[in-house]
PDB file of N, CA and C in Angstrom:
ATOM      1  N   UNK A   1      -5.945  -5.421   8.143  1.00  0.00           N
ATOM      2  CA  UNK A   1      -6.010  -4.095   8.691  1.00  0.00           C
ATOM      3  C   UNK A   1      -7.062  -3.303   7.928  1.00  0.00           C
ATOM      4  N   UNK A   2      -8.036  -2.822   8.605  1.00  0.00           N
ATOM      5  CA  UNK A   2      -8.948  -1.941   7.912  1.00  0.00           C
ATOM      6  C   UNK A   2      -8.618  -0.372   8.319  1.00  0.00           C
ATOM      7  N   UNK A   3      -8.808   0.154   7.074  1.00  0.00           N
ATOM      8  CA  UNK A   3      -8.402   1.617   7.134  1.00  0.00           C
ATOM      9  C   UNK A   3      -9.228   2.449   5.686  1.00  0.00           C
ATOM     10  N   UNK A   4      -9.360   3.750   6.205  1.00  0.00           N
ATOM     11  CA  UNK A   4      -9.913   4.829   5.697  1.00  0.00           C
ATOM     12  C   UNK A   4      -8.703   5.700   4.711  1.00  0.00           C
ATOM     13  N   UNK A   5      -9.811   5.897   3.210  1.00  0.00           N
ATOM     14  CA  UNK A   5      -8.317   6.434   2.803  1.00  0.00           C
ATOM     15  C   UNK A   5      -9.461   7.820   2.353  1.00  0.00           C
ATOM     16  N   UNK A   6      -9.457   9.106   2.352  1.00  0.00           N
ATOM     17  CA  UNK A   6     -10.140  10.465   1.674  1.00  0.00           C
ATOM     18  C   UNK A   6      -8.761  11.133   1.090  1.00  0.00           C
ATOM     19  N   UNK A   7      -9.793  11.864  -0.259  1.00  0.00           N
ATOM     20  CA  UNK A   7      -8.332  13.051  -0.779  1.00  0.00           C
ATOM     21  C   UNK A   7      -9.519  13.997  -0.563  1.00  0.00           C
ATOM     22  N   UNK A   8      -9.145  14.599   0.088  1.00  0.00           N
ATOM     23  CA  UNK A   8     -10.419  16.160   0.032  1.00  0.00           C
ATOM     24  C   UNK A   8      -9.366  17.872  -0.154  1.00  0.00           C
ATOM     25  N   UNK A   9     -10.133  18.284  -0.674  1.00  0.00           N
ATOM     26  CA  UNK A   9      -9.993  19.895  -0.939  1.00  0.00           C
ATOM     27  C   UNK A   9     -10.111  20.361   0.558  1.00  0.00           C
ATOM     28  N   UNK A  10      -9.086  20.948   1.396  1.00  0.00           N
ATOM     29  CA  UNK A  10      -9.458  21.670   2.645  1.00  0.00           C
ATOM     30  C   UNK A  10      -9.225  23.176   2.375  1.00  0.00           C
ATOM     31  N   UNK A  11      -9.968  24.002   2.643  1.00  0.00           N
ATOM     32  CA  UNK A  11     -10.077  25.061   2.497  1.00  0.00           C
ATOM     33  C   UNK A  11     -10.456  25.848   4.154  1.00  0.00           C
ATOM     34  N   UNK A  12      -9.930  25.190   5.341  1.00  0.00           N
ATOM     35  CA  UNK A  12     -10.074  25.808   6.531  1.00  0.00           C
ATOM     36  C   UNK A  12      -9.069  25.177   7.272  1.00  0.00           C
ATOM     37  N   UNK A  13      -9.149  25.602   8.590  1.00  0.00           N
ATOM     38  CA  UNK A  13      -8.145  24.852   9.408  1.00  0.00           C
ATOM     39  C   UNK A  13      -8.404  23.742  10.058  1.00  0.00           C
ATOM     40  N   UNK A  14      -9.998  23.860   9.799  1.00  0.00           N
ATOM     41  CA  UNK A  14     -10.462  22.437  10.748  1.00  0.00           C
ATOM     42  C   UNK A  14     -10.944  21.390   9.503  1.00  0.00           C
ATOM     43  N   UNK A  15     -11.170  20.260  10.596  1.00  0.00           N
ATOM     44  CA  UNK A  15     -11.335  19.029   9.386  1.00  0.00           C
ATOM     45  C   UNK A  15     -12.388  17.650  10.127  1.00  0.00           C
ATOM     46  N   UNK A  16     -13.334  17.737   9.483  1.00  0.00           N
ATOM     47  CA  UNK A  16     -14.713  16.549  10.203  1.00  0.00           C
ATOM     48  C   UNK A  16     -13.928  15.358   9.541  1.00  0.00           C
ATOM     49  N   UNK A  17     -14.208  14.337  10.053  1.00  0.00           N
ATOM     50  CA  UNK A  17     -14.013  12.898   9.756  1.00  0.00           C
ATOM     51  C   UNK A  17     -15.068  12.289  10.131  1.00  0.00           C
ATOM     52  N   UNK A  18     -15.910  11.332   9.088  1.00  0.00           N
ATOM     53  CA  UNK A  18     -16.973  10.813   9.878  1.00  0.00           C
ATOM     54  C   UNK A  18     -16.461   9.445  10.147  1.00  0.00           C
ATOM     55  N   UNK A  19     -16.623   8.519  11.537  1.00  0.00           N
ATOM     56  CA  UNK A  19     -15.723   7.518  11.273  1.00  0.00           C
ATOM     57  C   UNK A  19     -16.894   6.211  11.531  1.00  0.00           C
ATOM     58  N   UNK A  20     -16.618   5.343  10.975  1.00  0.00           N
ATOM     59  CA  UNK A  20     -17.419   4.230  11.069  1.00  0.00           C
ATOM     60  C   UNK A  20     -17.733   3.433  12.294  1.00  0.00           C
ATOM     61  N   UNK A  21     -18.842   2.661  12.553  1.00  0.00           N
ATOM     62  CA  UNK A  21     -19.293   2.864  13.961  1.00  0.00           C
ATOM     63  C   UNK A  21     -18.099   1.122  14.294  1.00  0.00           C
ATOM     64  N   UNK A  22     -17.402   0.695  13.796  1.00  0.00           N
ATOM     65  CA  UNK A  22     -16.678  -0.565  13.733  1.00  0.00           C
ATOM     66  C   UNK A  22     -15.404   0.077  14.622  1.00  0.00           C
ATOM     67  N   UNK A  23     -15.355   1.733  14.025  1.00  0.00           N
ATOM     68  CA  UNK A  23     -13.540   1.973  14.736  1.00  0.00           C
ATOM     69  C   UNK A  23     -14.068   2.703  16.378  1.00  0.00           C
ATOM     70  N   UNK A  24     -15.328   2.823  16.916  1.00  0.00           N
ATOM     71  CA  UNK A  24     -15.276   3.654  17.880  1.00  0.00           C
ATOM     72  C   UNK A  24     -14.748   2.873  18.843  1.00  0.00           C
ATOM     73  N   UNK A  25     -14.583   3.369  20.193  1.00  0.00           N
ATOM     74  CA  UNK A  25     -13.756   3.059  21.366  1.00  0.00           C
ATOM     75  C   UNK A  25     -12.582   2.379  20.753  1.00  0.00           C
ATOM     76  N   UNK A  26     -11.664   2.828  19.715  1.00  0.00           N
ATOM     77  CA  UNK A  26     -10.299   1.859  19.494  1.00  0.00           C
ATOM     78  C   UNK A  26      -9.671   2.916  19.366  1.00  0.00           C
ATOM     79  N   UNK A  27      -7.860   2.543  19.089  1.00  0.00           N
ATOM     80  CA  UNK A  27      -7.410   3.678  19.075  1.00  0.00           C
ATOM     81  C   UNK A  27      -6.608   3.847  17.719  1.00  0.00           C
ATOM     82  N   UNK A  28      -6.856   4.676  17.255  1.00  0.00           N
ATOM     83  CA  UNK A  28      -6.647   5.116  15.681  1.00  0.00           C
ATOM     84  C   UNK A  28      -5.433   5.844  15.803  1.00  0.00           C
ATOM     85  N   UNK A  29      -4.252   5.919  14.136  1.00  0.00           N
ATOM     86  CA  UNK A  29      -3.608   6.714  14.028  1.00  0.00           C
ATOM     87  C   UNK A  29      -4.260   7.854  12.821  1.00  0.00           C
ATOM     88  N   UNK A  30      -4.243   8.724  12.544  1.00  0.00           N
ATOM     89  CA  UNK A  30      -4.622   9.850  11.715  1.00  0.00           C
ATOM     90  C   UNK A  30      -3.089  10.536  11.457  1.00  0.00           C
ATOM     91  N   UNK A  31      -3.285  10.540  10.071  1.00  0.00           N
ATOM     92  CA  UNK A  31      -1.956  11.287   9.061  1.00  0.00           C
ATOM     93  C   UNK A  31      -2.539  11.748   7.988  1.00  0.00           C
ATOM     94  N   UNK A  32      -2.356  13.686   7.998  1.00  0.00           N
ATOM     95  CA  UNK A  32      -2.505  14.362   7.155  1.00  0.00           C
ATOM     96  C   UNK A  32      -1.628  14.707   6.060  1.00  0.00           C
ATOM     97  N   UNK A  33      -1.317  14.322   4.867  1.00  0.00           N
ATOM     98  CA  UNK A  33      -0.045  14.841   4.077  1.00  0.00           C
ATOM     99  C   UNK A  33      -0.775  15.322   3.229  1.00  0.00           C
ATOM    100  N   UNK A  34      -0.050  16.486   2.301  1.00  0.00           N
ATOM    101  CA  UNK A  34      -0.306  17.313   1.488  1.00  0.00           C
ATOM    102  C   UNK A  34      -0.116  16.538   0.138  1.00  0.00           C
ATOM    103  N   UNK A  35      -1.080  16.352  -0.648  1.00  0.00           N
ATOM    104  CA  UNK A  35      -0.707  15.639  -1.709  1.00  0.00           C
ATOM    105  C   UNK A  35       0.285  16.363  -2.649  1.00  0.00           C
ATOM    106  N   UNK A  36       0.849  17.274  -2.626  1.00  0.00           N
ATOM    107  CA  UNK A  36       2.027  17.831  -3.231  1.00  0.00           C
ATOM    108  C   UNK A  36       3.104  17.210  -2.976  1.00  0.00           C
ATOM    109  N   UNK A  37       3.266  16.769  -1.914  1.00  0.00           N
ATOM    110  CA  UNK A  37       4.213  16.800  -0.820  1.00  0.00           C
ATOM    111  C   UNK A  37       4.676  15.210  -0.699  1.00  0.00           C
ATOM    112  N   UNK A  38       3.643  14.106  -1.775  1.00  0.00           N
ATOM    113  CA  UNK A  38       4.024  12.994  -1.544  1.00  0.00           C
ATOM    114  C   UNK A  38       5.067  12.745  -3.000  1.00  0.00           C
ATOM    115  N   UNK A  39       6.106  11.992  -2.838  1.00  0.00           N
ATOM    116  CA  UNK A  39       6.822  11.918  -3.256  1.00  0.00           C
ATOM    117  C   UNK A  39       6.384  10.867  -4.669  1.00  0.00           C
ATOM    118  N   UNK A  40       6.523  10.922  -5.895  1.00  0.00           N
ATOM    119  CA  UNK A  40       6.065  10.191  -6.828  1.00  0.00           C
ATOM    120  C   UNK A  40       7.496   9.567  -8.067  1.00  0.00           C
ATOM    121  N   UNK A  41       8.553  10.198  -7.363  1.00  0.00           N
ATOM    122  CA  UNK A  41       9.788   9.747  -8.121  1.00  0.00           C
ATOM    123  C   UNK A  41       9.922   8.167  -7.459  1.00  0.00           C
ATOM    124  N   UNK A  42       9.231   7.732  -6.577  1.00  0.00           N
ATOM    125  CA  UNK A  42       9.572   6.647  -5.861  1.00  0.00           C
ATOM    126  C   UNK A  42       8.572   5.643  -6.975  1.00  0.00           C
ATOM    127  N   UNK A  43       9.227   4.433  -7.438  1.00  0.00           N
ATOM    128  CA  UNK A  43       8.261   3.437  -8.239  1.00  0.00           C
ATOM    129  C   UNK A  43       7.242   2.657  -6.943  1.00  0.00           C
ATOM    130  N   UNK A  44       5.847   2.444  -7.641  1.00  0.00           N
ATOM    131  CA  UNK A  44       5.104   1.664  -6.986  1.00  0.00           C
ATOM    132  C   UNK A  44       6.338  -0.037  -6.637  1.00  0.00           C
ATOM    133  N   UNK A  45       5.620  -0.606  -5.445  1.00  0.00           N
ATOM    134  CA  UNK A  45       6.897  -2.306  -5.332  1.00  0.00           C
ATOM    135  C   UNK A  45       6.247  -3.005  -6.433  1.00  0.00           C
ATOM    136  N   UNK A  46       5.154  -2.894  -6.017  1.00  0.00           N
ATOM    137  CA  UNK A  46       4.535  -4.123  -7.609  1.00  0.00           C
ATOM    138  C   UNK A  46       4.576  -3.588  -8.598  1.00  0.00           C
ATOM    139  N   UNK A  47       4.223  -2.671  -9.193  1.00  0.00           N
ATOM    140  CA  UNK A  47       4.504  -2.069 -10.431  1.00  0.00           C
ATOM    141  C   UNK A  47       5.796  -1.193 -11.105  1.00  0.00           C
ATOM    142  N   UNK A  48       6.975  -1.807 -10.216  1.00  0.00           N
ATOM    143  CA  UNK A  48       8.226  -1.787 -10.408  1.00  0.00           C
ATOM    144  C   UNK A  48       8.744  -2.952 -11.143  1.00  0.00           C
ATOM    145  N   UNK A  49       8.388  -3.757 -10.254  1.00  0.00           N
ATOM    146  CA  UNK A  49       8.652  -5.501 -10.713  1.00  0.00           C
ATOM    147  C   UNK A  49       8.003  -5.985 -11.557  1.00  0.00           C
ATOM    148  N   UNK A  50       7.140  -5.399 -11.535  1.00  0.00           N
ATOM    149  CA  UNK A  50       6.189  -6.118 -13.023  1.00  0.00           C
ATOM    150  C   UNK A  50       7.046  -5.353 -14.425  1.00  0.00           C
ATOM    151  N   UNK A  51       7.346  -3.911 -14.525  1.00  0.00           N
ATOM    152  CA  UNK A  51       8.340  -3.384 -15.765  1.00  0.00           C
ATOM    153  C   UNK A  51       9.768  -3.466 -15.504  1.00  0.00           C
ATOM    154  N   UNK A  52      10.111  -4.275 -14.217  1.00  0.00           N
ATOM    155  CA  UNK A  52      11.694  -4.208 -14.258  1.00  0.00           C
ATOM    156  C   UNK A  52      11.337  -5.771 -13.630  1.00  0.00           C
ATOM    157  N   UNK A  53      11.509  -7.061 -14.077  1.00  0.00           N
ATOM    158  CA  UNK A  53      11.512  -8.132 -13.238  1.00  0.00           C
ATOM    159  C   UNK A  53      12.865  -8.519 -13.230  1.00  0.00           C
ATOM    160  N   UNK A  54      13.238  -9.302 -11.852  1.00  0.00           N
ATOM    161  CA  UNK A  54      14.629  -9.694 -11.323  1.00  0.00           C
ATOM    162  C   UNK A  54      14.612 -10.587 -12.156  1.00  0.00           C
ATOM    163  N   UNK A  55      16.284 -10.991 -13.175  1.00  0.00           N
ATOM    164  CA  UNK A  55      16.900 -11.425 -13.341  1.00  0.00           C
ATOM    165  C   UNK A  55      17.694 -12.368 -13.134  1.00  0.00           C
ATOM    166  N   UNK A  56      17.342 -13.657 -13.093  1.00  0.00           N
ATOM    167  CA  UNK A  56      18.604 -14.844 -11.781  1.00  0.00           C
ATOM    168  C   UNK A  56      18.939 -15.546 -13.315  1.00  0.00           C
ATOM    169  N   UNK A  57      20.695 -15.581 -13.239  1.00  0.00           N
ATOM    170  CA  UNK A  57      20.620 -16.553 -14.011  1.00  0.00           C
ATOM    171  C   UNK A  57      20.619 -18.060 -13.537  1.00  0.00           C
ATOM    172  N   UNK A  58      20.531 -19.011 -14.757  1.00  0.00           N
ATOM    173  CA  UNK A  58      20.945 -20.551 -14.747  1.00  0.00           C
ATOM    174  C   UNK A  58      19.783 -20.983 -13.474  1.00  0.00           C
ATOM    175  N   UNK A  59      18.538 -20.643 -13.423  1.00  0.00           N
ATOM    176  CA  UNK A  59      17.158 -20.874 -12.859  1.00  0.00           C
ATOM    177  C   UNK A  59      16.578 -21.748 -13.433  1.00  0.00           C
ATOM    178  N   UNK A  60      16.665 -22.982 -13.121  1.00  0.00           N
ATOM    179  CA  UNK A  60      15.682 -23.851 -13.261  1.00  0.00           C
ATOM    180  C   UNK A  60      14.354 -24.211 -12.731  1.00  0.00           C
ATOM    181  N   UNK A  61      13.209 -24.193 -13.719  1.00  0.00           N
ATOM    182  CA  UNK A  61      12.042 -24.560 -12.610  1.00  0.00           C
ATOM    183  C   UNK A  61      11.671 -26.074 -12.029  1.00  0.00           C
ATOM    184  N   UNK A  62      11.451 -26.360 -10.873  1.00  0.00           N
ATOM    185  CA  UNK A  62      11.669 -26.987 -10.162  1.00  0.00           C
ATOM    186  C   UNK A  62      10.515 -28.334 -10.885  1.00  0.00           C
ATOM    187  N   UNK A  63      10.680 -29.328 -11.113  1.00  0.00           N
ATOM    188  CA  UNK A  63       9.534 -30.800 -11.729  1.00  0.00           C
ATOM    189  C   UNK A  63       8.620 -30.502 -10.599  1.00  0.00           C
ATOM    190  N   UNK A  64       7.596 -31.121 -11.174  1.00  0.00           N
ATOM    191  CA  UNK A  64       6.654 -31.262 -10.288  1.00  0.00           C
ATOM    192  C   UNK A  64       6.399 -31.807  -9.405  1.00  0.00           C
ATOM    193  N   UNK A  65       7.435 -33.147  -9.227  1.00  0.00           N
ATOM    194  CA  UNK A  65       7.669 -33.832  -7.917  1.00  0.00           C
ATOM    195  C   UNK A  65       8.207 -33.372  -7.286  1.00  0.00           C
ATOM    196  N   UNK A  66       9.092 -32.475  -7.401  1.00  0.00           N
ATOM    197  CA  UNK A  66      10.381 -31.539  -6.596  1.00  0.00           C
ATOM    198  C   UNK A  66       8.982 -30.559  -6.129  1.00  0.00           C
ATOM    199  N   UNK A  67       8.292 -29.904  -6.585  1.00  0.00           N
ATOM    200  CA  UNK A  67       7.431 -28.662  -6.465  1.00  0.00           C
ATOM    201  C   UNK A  67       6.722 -29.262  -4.780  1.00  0.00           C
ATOM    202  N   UNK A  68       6.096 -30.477  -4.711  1.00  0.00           N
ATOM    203  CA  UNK A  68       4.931 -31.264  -4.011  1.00  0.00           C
ATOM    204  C   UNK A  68       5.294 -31.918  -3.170  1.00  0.00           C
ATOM    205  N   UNK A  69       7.011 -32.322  -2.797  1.00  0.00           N
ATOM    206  CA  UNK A  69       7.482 -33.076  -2.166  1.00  0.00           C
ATOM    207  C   UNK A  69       7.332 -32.232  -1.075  1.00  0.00           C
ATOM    208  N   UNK A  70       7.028 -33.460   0.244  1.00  0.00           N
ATOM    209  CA  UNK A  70       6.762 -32.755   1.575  1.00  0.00           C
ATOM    210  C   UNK A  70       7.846 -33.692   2.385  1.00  0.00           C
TER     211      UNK A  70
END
């Protein structure tokens, strides 16, 4: 999926987007949020798991014949 990401200062009510000549005739979604407004108590998924990793006990890793067997 290709997508456009801007943080800009708006200081009017209107807003230019210049869009790349790859997205014309398609049909796009556009979402404005207020960067105040995005929530940051929420942990990143990967950089959750990387300082909190799951726990399994009695996990064995699998031989290498077990790994390759088809």
């Amino acid at each position: 999926m290709e997508a456009i990401r801007e943080i800009r200062e708006i200081d009017s009510d209107k807003l230019l987007i210049n869009i790349p000549a790859r997205f014309r005739k398609r049909k796009v979604e556009i979402i404005v949020i207020p960067i105040d407004e995005i929530r940051t108590d929420q942990p990143g998924r990967f950089s959750h798991f990387l300082k909190n990793p799951i726990k399994i006990e009695n996990f064995q890793m699998p031989s290498r014949e077990e790994r390759n067997a088809r």
